[in-house]
N, C-alpha and C. Protein backbone atom coordinates (compact mmCIF):
# COMPACT_ATOMS: atom_id res chain seq x y z
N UNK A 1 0.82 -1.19 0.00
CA UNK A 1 0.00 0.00 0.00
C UNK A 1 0.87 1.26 0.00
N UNK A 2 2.02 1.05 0.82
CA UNK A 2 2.81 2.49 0.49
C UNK A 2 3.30 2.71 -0.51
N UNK A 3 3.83 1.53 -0.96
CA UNK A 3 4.17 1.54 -2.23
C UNK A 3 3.58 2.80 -3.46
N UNK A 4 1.96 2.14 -3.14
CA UNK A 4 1.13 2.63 -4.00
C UNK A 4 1.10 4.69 -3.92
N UNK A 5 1.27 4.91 -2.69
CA UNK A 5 1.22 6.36 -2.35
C UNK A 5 2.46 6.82 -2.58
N UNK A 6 3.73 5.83 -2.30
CA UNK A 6 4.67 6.65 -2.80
C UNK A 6 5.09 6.72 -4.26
N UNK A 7 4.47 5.47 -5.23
CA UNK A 7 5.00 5.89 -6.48
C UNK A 7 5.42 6.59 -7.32
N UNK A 8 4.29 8.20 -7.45
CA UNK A 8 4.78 9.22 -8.00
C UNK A 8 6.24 9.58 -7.84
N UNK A 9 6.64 10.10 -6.11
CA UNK A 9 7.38 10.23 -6.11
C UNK A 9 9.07 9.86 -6.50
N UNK A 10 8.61 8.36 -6.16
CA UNK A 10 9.91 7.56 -6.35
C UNK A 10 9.76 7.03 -7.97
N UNK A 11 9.06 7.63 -8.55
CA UNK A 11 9.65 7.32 -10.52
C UNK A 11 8.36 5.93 -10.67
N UNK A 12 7.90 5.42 -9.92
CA UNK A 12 7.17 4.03 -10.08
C UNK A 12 5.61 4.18 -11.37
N UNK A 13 5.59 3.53 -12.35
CA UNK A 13 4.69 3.92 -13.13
C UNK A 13 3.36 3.50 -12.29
N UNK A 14 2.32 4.32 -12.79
CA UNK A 14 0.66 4.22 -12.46
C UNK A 14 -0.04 3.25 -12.12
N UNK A 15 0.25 2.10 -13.96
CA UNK A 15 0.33 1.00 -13.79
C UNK A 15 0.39 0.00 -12.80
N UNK A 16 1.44 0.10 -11.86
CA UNK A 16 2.32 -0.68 -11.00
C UNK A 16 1.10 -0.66 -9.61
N UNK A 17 0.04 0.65 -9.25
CA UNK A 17 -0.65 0.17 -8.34
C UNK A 17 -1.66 -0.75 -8.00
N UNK A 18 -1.84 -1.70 -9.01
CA UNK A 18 -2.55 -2.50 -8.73
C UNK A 18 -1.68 -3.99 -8.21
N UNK A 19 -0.45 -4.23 -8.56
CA UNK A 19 -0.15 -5.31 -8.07
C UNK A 19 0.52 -4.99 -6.32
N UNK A 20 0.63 -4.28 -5.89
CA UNK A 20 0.86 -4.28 -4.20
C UNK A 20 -0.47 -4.72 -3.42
N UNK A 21 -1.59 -4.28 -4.26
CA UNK A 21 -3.30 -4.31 -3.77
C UNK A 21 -3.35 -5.72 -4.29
N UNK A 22 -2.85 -6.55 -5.15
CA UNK A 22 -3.26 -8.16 -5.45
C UNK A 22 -2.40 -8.70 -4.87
N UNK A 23 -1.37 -8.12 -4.39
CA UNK A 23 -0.52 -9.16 -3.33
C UNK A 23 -1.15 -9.07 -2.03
N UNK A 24 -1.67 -8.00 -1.69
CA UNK A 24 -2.27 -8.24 0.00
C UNK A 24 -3.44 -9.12 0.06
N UNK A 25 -4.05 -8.88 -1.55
CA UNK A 25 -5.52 -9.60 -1.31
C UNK A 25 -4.91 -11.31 -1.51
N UNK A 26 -3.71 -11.65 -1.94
CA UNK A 26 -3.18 -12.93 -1.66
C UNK A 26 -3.06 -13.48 -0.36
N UNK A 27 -2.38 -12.57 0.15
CA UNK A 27 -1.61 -12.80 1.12
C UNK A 27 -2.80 -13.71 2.31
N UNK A 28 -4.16 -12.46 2.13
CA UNK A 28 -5.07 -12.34 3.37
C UNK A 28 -6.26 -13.69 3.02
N UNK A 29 -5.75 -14.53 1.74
CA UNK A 29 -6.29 -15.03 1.30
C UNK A 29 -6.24 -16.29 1.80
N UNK A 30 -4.35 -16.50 1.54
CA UNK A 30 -3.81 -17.54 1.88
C UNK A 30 -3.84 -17.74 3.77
N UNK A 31 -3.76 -16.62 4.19
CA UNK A 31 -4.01 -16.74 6.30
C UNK A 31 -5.21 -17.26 6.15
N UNK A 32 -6.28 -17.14 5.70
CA UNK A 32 -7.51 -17.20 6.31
C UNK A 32 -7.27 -18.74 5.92
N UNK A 33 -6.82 -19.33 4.94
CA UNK A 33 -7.07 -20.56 3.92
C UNK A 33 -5.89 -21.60 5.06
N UNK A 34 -5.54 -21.07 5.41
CA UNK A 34 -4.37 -22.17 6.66
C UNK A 34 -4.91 -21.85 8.10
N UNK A 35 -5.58 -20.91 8.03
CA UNK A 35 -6.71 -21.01 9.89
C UNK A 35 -7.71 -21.85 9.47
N UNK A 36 -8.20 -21.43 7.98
CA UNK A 36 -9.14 -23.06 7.99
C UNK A 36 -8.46 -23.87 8.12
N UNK A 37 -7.63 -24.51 7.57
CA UNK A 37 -7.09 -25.89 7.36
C UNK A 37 -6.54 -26.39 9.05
N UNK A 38 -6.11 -24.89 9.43
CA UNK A 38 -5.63 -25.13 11.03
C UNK A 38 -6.71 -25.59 12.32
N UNK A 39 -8.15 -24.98 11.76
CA UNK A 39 -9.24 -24.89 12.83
C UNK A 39 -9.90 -26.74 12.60
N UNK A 40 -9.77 -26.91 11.45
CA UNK A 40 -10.03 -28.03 10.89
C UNK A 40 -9.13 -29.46 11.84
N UNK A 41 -8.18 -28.97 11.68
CA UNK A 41 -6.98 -30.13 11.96
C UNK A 41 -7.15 -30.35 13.71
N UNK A 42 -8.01 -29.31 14.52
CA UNK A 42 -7.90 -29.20 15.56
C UNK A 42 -6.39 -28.45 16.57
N UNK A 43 -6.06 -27.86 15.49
CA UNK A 43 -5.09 -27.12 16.24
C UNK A 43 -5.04 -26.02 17.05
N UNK A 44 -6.43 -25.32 16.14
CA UNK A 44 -6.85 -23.96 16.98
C UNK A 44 -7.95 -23.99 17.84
N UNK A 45 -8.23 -24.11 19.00
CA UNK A 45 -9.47 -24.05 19.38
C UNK A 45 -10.81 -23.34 19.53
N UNK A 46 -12.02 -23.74 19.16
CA UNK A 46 -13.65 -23.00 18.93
C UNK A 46 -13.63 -21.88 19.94
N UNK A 47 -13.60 -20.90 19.80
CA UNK A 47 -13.98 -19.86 21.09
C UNK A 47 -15.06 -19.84 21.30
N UNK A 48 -15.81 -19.63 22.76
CA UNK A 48 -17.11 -19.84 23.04
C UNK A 48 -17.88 -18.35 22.40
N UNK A 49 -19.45 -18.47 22.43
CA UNK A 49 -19.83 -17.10 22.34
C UNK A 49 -19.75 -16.78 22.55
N UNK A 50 -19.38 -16.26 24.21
CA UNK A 50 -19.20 -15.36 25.10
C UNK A 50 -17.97 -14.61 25.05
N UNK A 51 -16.93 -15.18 24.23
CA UNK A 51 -15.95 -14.76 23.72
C UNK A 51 -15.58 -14.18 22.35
N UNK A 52 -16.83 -14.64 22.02
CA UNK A 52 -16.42 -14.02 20.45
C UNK A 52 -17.71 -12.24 20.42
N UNK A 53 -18.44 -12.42 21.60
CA UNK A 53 -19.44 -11.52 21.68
C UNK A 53 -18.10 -10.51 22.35
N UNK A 54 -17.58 -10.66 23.51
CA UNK A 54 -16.43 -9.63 24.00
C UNK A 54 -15.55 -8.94 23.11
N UNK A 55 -14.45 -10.15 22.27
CA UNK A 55 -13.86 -9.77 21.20
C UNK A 55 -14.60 -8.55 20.26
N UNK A 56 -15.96 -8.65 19.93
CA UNK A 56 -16.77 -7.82 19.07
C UNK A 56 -16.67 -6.62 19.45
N UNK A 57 -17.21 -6.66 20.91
CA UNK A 57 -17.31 -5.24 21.77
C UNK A 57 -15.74 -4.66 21.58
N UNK A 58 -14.68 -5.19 22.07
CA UNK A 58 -13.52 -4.80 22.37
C UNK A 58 -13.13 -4.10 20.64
N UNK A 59 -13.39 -4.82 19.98
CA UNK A 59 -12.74 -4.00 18.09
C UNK A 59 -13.84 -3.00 17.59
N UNK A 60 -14.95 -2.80 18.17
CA UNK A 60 -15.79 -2.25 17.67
C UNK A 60 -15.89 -1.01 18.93
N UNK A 61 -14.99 -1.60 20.32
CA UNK A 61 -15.29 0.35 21.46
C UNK A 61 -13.38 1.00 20.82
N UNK A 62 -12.49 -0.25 20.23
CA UNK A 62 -11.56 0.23 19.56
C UNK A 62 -11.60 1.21 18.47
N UNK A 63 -12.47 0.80 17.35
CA UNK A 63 -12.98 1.58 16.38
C UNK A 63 -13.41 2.67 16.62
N UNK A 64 -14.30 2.73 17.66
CA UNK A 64 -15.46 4.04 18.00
C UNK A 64 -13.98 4.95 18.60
N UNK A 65 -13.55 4.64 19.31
CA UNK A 65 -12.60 5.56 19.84
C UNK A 65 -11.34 6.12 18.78
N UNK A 66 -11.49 5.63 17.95
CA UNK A 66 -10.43 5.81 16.62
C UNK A 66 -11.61 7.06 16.14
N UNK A 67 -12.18 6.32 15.73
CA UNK A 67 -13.26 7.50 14.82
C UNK A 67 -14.03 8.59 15.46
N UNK A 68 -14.07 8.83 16.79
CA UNK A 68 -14.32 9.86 17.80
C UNK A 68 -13.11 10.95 17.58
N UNK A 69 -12.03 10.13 17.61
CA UNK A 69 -11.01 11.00 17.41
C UNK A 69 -10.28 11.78 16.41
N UNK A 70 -11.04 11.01 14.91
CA UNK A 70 -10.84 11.36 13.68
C UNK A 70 -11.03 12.70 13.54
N UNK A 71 -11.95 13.37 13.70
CA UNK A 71 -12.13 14.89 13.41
C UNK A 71 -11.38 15.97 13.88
N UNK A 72 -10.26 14.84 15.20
CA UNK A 72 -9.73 16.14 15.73
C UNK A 72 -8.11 16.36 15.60
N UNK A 73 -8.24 14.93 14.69
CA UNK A 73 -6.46 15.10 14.37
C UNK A 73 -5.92 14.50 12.98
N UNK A 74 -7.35 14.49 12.24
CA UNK A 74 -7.34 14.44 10.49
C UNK A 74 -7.02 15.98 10.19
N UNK A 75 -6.83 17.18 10.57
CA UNK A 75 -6.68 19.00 10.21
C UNK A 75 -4.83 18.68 10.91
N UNK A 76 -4.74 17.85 11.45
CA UNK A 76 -3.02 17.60 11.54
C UNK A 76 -2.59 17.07 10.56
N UNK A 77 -3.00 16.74 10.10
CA UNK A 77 -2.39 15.53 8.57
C UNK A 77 -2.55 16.29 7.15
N UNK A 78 -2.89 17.40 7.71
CA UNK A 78 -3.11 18.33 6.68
C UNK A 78 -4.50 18.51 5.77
N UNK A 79 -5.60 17.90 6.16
CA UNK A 79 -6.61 17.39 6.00
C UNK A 79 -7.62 19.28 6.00
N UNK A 80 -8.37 19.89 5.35
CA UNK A 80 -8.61 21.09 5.27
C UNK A 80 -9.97 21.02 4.75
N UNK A 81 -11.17 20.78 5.63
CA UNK A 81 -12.22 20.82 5.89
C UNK A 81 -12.75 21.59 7.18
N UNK A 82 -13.90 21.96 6.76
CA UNK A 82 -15.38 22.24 7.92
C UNK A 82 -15.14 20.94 9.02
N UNK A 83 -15.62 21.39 10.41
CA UNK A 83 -15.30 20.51 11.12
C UNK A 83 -16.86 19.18 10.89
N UNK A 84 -17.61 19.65 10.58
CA UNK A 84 -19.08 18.77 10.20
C UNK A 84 -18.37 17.89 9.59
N UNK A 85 -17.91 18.09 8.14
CA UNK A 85 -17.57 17.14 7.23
C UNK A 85 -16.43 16.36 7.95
N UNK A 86 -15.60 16.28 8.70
CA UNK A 86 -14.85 16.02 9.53
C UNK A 86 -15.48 14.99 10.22
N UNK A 87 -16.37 14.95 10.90
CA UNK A 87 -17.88 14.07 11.70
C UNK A 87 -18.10 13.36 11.17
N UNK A 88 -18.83 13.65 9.57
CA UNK A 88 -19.33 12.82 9.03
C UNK A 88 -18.39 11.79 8.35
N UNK A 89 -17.14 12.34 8.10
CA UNK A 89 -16.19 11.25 7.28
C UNK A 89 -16.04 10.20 9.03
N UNK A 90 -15.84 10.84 9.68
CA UNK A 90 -15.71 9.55 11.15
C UNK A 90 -16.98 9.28 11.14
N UNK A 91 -18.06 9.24 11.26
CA UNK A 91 -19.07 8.43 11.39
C UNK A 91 -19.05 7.46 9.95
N UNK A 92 -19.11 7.93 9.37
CA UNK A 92 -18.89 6.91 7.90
C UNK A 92 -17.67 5.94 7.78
N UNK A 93 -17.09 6.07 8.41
CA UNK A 93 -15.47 5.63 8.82
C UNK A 93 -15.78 4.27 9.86
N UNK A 94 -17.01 4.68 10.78
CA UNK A 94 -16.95 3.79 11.69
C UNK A 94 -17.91 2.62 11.46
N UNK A 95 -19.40 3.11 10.28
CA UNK A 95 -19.75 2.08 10.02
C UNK A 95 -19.17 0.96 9.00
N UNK A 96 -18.14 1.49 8.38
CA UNK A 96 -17.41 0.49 7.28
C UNK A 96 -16.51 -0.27 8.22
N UNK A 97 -15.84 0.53 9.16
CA UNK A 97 -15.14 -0.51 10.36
C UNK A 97 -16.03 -1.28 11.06
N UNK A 98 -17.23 -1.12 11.41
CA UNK A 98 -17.72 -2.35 11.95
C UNK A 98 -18.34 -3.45 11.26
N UNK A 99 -18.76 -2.97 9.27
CA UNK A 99 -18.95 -3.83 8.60
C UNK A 99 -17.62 -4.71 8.59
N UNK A 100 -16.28 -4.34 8.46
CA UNK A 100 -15.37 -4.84 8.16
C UNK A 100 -15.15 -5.67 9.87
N UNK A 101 -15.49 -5.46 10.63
CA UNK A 101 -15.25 -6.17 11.82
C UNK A 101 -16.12 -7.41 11.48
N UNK A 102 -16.97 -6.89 11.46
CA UNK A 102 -18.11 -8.21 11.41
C UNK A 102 -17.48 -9.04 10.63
N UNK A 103 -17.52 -8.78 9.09
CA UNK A 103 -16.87 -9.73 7.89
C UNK A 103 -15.87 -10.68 9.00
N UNK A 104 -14.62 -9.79 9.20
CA UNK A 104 -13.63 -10.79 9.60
C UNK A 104 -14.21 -11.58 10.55
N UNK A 105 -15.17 -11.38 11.40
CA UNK A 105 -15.20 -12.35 12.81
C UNK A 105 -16.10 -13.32 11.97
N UNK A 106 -17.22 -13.05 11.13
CA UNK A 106 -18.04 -14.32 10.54
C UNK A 106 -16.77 -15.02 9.55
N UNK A 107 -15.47 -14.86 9.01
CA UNK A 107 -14.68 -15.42 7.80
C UNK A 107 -13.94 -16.35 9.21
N UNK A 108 -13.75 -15.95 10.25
CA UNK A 108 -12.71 -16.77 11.27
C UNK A 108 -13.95 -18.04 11.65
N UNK A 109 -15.25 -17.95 11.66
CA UNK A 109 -15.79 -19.11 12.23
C UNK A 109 -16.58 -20.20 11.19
């Protein structure tokens, strides 16, 4: 991915950003494809609900606190918006993080 942001700079053609983005989607392809084969074999063990309900809470009061904080230190990064639009990119920020939470916790079971 840095790759991809630094290209301009470092001479790298246009072209070239799509294969750093098909190597991660390999990469994340092949982990998930050996936790199956691992959960399978009995190597990893079933976490109860009660654990996978905590885990949820814990990446999702992680998230909220990421994206609470977005509006107030995205204008450090050089970021040059209204503070609203600022809000709304963290609230929009936080429901794609908890779609993306969810995904991963339903792809692990």
């Amino acid at each position: 991915m840095m790759l991809g942001v630094f290209a301009k700079p470092l001479g790298i053609p246009s072209g070239f950003d799509t294969i750093p983005i098909l190597g991660a989607v390999i990469f994340f392809y092949l982990g998930y494809r050996a936790g199956k084969k691992a959960k399978a074999a009995g190597q990893i063990p079933a976490a109860s609900d009660s654990q996978k309900r905590k885990q949820f809470a814990l990446m999702v009061a992680s998230c909220a606190v990421a994206c609470v904080a977005m509006p107030f230190l995205l204008p450090a990064t050089g970021v040059a918006l209204p503070f609203a639009e600022l809000v709304v990119i963290g609230v929009v920020s936080f429901f794609i993080c908890i779609g993306a939470i969810w995904l991963g916790m339903k792809m692990r079971t």
